[in-house]
PDB file of N, CA and C in Angstrom:
ATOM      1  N   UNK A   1     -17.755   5.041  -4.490  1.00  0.00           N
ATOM      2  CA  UNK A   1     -18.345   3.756  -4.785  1.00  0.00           C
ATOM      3  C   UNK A   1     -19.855   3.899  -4.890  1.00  0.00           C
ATOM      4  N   UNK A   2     -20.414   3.139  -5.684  1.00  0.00           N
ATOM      5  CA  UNK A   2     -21.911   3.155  -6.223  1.00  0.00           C
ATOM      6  C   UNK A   2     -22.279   1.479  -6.658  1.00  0.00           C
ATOM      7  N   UNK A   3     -23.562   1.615  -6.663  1.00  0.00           N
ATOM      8  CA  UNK A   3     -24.234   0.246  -7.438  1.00  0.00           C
ATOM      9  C   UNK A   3     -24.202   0.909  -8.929  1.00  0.00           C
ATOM     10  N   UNK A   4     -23.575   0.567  -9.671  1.00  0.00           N
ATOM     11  CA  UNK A   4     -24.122   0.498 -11.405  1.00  0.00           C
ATOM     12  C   UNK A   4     -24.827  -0.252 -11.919  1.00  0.00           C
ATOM     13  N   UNK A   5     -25.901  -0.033 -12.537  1.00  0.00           N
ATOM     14  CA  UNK A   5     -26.685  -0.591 -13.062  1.00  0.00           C
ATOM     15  C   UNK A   5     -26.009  -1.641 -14.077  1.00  0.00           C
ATOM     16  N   UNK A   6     -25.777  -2.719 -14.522  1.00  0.00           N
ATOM     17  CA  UNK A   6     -24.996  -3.386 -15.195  1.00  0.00           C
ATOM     18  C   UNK A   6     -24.998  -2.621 -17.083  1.00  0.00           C
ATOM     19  N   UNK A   7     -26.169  -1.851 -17.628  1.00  0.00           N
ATOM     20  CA  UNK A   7     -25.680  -1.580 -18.757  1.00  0.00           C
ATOM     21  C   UNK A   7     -24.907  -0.076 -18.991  1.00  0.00           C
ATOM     22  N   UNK A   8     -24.605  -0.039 -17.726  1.00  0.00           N
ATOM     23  CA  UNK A   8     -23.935   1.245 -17.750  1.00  0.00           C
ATOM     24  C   UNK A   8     -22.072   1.260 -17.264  1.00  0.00           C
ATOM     25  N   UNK A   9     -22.565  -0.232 -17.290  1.00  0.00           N
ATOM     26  CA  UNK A   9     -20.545  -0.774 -16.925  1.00  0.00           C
ATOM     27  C   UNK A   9     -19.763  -1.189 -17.970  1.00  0.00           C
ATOM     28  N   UNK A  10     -18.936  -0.512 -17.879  1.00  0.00           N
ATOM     29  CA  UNK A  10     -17.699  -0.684 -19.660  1.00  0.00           C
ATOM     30  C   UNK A  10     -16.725  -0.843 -19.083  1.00  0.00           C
ATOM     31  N   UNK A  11     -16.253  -1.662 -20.108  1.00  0.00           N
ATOM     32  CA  UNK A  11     -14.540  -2.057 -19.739  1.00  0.00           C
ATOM     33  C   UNK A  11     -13.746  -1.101 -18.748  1.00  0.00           C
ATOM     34  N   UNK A  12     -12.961  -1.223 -17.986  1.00  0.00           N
ATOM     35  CA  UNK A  12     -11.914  -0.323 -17.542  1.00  0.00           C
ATOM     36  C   UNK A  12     -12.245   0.289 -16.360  1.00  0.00           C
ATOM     37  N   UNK A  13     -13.866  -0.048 -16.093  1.00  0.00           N
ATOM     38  CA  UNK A  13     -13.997   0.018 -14.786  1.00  0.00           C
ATOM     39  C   UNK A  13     -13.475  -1.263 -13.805  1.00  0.00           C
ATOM     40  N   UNK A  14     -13.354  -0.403 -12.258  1.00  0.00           N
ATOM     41  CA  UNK A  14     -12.760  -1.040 -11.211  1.00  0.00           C
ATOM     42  C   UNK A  14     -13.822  -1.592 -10.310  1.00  0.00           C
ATOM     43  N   UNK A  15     -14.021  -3.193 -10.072  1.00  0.00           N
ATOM     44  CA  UNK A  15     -14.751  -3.245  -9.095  1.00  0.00           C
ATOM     45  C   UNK A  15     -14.712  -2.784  -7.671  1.00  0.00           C
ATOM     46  N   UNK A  16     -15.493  -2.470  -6.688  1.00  0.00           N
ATOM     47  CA  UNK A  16     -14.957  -2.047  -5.517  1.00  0.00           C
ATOM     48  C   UNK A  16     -15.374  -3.407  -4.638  1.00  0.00           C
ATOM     49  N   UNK A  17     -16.082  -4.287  -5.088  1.00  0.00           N
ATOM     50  CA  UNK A  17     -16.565  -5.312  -4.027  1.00  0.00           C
ATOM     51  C   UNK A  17     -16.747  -6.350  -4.909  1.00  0.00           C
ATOM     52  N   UNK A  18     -16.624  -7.943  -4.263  1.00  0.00           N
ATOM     53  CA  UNK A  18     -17.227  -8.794  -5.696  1.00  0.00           C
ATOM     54  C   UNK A  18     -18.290  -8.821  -5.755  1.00  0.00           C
ATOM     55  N   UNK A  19     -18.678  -9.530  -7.052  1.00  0.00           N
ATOM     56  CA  UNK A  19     -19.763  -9.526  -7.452  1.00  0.00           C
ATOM     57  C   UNK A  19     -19.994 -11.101  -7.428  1.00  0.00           C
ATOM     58  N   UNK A  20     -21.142 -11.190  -6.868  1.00  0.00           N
ATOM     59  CA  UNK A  20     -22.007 -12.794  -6.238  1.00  0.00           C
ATOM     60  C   UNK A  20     -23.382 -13.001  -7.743  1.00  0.00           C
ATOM     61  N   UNK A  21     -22.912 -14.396  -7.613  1.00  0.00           N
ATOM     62  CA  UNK A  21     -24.495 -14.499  -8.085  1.00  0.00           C
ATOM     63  C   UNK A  21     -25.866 -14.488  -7.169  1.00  0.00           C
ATOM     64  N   UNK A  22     -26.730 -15.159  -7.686  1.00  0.00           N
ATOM     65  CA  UNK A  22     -28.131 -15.452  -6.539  1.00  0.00           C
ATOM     66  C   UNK A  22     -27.943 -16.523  -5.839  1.00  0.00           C
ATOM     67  N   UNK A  23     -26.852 -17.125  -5.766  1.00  0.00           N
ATOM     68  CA  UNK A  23     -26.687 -17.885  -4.639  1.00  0.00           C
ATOM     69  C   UNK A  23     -25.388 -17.689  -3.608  1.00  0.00           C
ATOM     70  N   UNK A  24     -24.485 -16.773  -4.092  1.00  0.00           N
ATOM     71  CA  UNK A  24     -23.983 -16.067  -3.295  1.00  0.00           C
ATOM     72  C   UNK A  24     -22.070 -16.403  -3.648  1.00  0.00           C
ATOM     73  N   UNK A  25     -22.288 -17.208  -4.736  1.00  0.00           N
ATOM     74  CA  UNK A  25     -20.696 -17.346  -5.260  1.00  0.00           C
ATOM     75  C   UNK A  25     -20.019 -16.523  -6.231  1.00  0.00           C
ATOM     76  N   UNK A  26     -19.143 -15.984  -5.533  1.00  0.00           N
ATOM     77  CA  UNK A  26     -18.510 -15.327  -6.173  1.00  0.00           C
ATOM     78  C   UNK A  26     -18.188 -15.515  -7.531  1.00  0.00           C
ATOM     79  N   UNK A  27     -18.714 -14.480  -8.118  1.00  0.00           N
ATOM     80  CA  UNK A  27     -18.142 -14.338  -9.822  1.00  0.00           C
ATOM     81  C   UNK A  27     -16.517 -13.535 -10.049  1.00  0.00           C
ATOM     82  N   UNK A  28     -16.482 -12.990  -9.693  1.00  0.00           N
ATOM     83  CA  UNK A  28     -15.431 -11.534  -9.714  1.00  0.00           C
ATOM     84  C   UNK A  28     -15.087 -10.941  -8.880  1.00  0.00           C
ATOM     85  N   UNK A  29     -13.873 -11.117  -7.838  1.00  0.00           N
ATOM     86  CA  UNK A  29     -13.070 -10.592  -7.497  1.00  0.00           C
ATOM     87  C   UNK A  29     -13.211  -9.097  -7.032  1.00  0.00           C
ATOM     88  N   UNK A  30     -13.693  -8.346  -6.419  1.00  0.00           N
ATOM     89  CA  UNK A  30     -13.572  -6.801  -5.735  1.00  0.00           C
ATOM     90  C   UNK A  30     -11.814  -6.703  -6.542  1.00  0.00           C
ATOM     91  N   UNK A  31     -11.704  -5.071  -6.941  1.00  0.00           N
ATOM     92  CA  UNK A  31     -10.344  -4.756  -7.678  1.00  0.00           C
ATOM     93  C   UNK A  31     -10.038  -5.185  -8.749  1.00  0.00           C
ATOM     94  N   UNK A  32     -10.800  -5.924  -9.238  1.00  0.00           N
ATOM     95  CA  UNK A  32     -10.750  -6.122 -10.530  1.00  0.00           C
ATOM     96  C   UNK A  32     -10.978  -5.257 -11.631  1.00  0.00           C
ATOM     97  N   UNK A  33     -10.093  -5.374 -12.883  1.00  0.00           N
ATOM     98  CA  UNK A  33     -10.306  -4.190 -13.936  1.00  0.00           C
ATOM     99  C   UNK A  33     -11.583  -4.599 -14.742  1.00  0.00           C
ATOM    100  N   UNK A  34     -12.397  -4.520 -15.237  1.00  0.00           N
ATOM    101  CA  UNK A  34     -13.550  -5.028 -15.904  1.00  0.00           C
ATOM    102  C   UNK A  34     -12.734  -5.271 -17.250  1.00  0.00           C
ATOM    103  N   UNK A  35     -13.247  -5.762 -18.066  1.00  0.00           N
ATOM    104  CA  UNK A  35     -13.465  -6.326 -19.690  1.00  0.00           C
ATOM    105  C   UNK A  35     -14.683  -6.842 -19.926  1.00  0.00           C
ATOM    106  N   UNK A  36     -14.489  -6.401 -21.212  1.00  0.00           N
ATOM    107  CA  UNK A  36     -16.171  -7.280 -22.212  1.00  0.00           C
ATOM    108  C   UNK A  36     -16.081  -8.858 -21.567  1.00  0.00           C
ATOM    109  N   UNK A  37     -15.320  -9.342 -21.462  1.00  0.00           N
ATOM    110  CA  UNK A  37     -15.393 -10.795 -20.978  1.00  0.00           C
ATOM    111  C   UNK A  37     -16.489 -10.636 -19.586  1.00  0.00           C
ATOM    112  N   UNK A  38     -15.941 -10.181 -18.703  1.00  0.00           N
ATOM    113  CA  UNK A  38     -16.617 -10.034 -17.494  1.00  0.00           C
ATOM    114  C   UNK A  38     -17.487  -9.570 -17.166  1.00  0.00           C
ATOM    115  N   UNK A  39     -18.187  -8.878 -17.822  1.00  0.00           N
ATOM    116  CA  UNK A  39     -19.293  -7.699 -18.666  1.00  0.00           C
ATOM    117  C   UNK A  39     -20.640  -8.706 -18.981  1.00  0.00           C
ATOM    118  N   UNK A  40     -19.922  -9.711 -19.823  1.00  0.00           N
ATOM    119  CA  UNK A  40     -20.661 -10.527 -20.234  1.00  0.00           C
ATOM    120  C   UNK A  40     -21.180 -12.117 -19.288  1.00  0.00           C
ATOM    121  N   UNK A  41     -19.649 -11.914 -18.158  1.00  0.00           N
ATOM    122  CA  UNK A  41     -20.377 -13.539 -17.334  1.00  0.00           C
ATOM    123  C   UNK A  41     -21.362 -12.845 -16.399  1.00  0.00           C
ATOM    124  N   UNK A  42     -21.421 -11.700 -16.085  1.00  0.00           N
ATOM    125  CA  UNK A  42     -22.522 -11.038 -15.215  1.00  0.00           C
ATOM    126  C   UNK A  42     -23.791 -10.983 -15.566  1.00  0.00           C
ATOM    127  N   UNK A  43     -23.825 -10.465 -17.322  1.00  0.00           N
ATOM    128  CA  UNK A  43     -25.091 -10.628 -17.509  1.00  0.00           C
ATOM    129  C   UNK A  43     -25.615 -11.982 -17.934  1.00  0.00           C
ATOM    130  N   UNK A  44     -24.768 -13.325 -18.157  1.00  0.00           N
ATOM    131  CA  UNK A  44     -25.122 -14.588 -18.318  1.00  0.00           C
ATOM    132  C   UNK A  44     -25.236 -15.018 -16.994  1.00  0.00           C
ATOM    133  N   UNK A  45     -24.832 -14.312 -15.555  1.00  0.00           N
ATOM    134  CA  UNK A  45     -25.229 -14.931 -14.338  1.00  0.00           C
ATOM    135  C   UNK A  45     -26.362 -14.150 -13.741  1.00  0.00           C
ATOM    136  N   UNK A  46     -26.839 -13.443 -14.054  1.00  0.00           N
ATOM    137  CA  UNK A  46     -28.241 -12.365 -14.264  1.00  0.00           C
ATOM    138  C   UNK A  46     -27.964 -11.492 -13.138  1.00  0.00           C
ATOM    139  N   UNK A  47     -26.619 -10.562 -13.315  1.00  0.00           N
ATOM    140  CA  UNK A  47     -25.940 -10.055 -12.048  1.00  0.00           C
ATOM    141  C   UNK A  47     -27.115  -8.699 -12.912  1.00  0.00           C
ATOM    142  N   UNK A  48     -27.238  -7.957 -12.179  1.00  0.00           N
ATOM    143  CA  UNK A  48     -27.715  -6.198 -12.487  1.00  0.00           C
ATOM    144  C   UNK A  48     -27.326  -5.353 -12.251  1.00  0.00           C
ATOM    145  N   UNK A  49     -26.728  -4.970 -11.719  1.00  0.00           N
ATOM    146  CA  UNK A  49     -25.773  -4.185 -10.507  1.00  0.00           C
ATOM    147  C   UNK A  49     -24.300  -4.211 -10.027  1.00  0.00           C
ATOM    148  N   UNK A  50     -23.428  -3.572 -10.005  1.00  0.00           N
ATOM    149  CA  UNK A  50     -22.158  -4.196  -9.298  1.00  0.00           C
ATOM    150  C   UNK A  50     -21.783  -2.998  -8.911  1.00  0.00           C
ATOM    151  N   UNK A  51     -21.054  -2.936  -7.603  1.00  0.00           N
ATOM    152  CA  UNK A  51     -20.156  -1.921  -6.880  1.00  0.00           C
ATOM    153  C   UNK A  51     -18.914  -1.594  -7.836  1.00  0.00           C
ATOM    154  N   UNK A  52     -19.369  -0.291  -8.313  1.00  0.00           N
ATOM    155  CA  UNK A  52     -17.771   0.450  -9.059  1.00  0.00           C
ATOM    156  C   UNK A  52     -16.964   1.333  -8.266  1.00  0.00           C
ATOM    157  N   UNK A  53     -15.625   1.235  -8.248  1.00  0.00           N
ATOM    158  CA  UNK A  53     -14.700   2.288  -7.651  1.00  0.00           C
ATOM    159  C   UNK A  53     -14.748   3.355  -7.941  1.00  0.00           C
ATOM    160  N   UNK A  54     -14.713   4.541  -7.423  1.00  0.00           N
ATOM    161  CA  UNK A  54     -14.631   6.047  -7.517  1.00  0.00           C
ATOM    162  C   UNK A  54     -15.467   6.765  -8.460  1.00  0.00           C
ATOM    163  N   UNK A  55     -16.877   5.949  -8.392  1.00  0.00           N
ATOM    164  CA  UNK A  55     -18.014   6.202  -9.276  1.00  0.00           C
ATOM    165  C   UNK A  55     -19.091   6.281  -8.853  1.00  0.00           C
ATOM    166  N   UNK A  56     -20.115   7.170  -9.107  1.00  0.00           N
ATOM    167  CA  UNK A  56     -21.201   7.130  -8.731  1.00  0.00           C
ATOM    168  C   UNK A  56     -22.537   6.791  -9.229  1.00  0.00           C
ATOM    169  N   UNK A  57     -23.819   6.703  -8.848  1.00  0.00           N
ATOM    170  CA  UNK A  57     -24.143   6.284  -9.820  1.00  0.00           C
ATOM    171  C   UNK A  57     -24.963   7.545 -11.004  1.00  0.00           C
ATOM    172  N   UNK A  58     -24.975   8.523 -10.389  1.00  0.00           N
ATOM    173  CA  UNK A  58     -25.222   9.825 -11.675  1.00  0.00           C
ATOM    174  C   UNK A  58     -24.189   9.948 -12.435  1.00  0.00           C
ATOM    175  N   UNK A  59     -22.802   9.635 -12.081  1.00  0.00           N
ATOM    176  CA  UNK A  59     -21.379   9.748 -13.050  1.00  0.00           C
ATOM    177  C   UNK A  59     -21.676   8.491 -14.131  1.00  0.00           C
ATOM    178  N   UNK A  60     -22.247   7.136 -13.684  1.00  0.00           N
ATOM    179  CA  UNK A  60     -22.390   6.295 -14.610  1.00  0.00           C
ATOM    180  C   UNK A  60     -23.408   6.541 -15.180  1.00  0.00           C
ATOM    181  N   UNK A  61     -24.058   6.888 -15.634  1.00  0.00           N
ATOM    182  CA  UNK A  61     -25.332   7.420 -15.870  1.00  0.00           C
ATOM    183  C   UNK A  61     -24.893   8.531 -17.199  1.00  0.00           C
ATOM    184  N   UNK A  62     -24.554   9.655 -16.328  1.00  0.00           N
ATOM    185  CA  UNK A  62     -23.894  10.795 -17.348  1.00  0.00           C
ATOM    186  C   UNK A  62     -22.829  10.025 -18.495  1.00  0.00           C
ATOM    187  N   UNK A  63     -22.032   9.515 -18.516  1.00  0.00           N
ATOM    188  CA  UNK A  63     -21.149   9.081 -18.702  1.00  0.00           C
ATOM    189  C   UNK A  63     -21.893   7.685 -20.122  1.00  0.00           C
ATOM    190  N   UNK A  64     -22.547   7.251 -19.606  1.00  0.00           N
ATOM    191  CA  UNK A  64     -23.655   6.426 -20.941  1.00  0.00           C
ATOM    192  C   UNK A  64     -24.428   7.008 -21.449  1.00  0.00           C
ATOM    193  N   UNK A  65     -25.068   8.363 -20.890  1.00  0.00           N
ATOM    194  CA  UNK A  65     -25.618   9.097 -22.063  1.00  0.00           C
ATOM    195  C   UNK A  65     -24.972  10.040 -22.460  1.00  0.00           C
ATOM    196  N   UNK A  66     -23.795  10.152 -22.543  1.00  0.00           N
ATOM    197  CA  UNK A  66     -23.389  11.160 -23.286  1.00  0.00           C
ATOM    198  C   UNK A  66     -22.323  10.528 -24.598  1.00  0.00           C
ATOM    199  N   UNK A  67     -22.443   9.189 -24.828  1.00  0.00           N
ATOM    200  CA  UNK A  67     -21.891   8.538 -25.771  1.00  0.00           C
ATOM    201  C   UNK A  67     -22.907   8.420 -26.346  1.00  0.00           C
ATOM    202  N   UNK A  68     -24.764   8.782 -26.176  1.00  0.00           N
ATOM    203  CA  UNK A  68     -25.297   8.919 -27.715  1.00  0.00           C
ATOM    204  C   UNK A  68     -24.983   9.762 -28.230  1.00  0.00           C
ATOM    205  N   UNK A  69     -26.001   9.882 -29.463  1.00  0.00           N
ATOM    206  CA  UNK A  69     -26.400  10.951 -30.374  1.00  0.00           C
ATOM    207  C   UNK A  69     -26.868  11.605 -29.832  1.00  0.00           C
ATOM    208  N   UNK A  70     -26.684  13.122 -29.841  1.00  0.00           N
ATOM    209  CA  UNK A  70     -27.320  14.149 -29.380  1.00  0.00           C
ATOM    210  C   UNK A  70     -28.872  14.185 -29.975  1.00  0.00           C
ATOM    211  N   UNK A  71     -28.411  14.557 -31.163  1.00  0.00           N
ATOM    212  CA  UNK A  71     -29.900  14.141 -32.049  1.00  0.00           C
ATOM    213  C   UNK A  71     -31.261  13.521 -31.684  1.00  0.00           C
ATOM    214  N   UNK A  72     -30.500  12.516 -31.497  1.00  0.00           N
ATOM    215  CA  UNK A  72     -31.212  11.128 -31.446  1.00  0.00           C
ATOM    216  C   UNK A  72     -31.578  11.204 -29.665  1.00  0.00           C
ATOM    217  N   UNK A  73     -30.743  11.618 -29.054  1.00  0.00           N
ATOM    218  CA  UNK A  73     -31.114  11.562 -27.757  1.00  0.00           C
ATOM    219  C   UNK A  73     -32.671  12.704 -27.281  1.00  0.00           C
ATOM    220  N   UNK A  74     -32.498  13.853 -28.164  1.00  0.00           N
ATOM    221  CA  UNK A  74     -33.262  14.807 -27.625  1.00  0.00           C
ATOM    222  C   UNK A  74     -34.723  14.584 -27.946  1.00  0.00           C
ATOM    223  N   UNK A  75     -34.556  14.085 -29.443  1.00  0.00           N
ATOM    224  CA  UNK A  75     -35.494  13.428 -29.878  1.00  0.00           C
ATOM    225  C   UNK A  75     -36.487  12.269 -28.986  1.00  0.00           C
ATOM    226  N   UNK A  76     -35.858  11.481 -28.310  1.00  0.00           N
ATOM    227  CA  UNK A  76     -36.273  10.134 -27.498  1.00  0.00           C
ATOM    228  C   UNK A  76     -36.652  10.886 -26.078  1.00  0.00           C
ATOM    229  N   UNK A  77     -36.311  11.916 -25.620  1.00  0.00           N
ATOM    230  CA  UNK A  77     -36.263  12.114 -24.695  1.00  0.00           C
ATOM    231  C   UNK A  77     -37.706  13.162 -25.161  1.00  0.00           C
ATOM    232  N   UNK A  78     -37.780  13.884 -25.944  1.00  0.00           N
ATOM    233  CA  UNK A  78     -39.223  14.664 -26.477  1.00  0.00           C
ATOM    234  C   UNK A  78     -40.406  13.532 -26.498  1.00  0.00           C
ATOM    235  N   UNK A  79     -40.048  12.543 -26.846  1.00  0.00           N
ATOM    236  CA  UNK A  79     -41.319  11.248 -26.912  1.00  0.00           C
ATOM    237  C   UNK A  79     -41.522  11.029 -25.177  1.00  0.00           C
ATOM    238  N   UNK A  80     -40.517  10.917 -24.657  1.00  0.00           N
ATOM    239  CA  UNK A  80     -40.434  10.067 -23.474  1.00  0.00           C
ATOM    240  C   UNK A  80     -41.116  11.112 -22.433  1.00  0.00           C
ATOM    241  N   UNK A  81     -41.055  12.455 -22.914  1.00  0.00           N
ATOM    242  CA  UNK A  81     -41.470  13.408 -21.865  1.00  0.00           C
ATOM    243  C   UNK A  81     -42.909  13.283 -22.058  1.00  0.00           C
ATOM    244  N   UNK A  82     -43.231  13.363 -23.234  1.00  0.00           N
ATOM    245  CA  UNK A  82     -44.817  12.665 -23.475  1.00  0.00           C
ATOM    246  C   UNK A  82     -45.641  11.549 -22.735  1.00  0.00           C
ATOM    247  N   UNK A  83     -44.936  10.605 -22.581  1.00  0.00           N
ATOM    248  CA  UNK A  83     -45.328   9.223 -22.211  1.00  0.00           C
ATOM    249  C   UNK A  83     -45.522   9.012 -20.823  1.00  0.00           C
ATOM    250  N   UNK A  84     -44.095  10.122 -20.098  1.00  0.00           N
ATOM    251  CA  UNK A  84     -44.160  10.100 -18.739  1.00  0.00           C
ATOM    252  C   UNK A  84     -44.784  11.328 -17.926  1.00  0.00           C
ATOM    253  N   UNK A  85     -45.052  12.149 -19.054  1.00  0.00           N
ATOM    254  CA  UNK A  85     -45.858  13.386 -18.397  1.00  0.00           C
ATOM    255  C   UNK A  85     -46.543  13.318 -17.387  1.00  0.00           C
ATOM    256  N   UNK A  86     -46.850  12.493 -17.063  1.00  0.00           N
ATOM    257  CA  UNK A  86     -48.075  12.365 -15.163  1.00  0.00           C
ATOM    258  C   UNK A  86     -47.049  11.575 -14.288  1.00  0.00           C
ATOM    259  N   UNK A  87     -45.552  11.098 -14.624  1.00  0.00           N
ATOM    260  CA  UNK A  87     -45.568  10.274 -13.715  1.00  0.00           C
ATOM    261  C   UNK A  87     -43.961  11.236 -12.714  1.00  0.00           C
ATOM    262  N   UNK A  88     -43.981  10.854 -11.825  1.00  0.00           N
ATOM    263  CA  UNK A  88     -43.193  11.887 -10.579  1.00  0.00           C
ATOM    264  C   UNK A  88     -41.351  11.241 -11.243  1.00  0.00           C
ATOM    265  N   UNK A  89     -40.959  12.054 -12.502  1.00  0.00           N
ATOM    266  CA  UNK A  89     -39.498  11.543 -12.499  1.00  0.00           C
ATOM    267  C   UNK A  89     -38.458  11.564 -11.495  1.00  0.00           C
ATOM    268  N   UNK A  90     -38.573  12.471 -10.568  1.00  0.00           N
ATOM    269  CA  UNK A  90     -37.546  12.516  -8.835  1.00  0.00           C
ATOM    270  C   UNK A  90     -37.896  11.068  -8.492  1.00  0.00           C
ATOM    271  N   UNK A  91     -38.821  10.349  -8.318  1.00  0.00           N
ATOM    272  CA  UNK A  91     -38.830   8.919  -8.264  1.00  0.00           C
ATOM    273  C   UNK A  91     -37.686   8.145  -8.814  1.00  0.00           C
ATOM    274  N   UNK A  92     -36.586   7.386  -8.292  1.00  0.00           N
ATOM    275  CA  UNK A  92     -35.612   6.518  -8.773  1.00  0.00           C
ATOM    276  C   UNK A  92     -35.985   5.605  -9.598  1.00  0.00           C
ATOM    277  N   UNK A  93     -37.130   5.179  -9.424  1.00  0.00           N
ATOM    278  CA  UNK A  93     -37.537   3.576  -9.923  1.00  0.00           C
ATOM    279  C   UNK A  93     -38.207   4.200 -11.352  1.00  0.00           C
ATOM    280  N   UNK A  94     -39.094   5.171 -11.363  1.00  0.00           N
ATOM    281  CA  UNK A  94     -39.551   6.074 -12.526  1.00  0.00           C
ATOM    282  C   UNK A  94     -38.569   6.670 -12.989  1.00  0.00           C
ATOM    283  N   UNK A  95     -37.533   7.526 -12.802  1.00  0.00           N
ATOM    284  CA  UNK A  95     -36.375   8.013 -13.347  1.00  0.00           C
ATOM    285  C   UNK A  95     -35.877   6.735 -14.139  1.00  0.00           C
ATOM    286  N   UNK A  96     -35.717   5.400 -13.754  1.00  0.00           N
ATOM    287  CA  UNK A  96     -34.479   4.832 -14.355  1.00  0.00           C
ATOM    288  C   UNK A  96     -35.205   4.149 -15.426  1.00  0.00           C
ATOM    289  N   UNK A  97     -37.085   4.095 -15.271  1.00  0.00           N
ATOM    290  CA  UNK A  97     -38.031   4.023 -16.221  1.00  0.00           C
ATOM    291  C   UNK A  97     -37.871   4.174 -17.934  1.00  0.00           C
ATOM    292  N   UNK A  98     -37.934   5.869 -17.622  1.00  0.00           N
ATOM    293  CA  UNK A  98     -37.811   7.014 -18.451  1.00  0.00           C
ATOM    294  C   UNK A  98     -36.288   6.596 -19.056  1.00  0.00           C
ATOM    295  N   UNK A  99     -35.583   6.565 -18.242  1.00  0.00           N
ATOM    296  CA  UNK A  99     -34.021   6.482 -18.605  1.00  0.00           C
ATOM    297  C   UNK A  99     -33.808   5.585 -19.698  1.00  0.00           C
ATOM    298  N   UNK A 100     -34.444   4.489 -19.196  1.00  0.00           N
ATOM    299  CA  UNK A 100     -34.390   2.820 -20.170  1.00  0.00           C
ATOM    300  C   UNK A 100     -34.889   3.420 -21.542  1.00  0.00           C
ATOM    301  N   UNK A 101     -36.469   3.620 -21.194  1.00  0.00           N
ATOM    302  CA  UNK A 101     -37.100   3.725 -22.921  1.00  0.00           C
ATOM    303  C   UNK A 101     -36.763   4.389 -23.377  1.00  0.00           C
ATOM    304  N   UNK A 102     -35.570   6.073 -22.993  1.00  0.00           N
ATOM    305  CA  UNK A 102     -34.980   6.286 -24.121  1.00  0.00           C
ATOM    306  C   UNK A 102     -33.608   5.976 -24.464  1.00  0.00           C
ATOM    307  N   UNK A 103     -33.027   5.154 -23.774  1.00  0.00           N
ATOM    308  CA  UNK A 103     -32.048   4.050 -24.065  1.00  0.00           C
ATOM    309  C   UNK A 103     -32.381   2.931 -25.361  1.00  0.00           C
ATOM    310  N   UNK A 104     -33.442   2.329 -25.258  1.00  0.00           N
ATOM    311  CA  UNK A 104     -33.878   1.572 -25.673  1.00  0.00           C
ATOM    312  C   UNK A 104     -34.937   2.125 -27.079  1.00  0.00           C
ATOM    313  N   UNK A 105     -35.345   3.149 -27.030  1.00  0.00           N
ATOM    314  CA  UNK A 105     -36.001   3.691 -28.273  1.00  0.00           C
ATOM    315  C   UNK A 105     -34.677   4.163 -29.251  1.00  0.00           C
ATOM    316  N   UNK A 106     -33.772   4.448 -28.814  1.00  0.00           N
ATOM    317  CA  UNK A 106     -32.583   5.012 -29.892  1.00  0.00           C
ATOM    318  C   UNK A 106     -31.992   3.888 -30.141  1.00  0.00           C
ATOM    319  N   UNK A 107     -31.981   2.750 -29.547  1.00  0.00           N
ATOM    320  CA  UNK A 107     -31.007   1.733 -30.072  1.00  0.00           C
ATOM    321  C   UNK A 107     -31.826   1.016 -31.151  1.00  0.00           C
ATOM    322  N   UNK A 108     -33.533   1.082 -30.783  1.00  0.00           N
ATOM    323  CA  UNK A 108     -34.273   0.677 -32.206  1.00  0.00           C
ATOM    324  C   UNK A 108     -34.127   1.404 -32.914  1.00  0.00           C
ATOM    325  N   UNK A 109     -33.963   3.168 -32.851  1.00  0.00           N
ATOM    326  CA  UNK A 109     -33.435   3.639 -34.142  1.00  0.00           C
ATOM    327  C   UNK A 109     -32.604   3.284 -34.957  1.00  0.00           C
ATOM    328  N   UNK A 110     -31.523   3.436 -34.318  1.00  0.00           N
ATOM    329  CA  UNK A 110     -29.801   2.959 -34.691  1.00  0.00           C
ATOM    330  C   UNK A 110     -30.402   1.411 -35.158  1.00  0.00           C
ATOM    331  N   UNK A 111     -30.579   0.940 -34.930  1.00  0.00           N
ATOM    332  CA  UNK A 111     -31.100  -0.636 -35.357  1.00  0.00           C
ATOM    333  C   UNK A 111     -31.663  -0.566 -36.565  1.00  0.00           C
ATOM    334  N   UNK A 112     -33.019   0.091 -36.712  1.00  0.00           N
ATOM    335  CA  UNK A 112     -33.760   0.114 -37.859  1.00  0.00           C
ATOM    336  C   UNK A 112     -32.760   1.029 -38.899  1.00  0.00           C
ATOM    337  N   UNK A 113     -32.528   1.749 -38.623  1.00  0.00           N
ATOM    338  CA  UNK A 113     -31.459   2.801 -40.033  1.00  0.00           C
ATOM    339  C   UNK A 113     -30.017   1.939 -40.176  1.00  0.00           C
ATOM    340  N   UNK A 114     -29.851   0.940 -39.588  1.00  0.00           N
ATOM    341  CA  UNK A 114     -28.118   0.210 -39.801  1.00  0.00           C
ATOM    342  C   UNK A 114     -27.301   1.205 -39.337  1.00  0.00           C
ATOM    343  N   UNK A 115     -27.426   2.226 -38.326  1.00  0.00           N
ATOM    344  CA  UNK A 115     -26.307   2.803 -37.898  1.00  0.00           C
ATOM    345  C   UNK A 115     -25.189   2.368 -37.302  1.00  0.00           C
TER     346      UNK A 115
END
């Protein structure tokens, strides 16, 4: 069990605990199978995070970047090593930094080319 970052949760995962909003009512059920449905009331209840079953959070992690483009990934990640060159990536909060903008720089690729 792990916290997942919410854009790293896809269908077919298992919750291990429910998931609360900010006031503490339950959205979802602990044991629950995920779907895009549920995927989606989390991020309309501004959940970020949720406890996954038999997952960690470097397995979720690995596991979303390895459904990019290689290409495209090494590429984003050559910019990103640039950008973050002074800053301590063993840092979690800086790691998941780095992580985002090249998450987020390939999806403006893929965006701008209509991939």
């Amino acid at each position: 069990m792990a916290l997942i970052i919410l854009n790293d949760i896809t269908p077919g995962m298992i919750l291990a605990q429910d998931v609360e909003d900010s006031q503490g009512r339950v959205l979802l059920r602990g044991g629950m199978e995920l779907t895009e449905r549920h995927i989606r009331i989390m991020k309309t209840w501004g959940v970020v995070d949720a406890d996954i079953k038999d997952l960690s959070s470097q397995e979720a992690e690995d596991q979303s970047m390895a459904q990019l483009d290689p290409v495209l990934l090494k590429k984003a990640e050559l910019k990103a090593d640039q950008l973050f060159k002074q800053s301590n990536l063993s840092h979690p909060v800086v790691h998941e930094l780095y992580r985002q903008w090249v998450l987020r720089h390939i999806q403006g690729k893929v965006a701008a080319n209509g991939l």
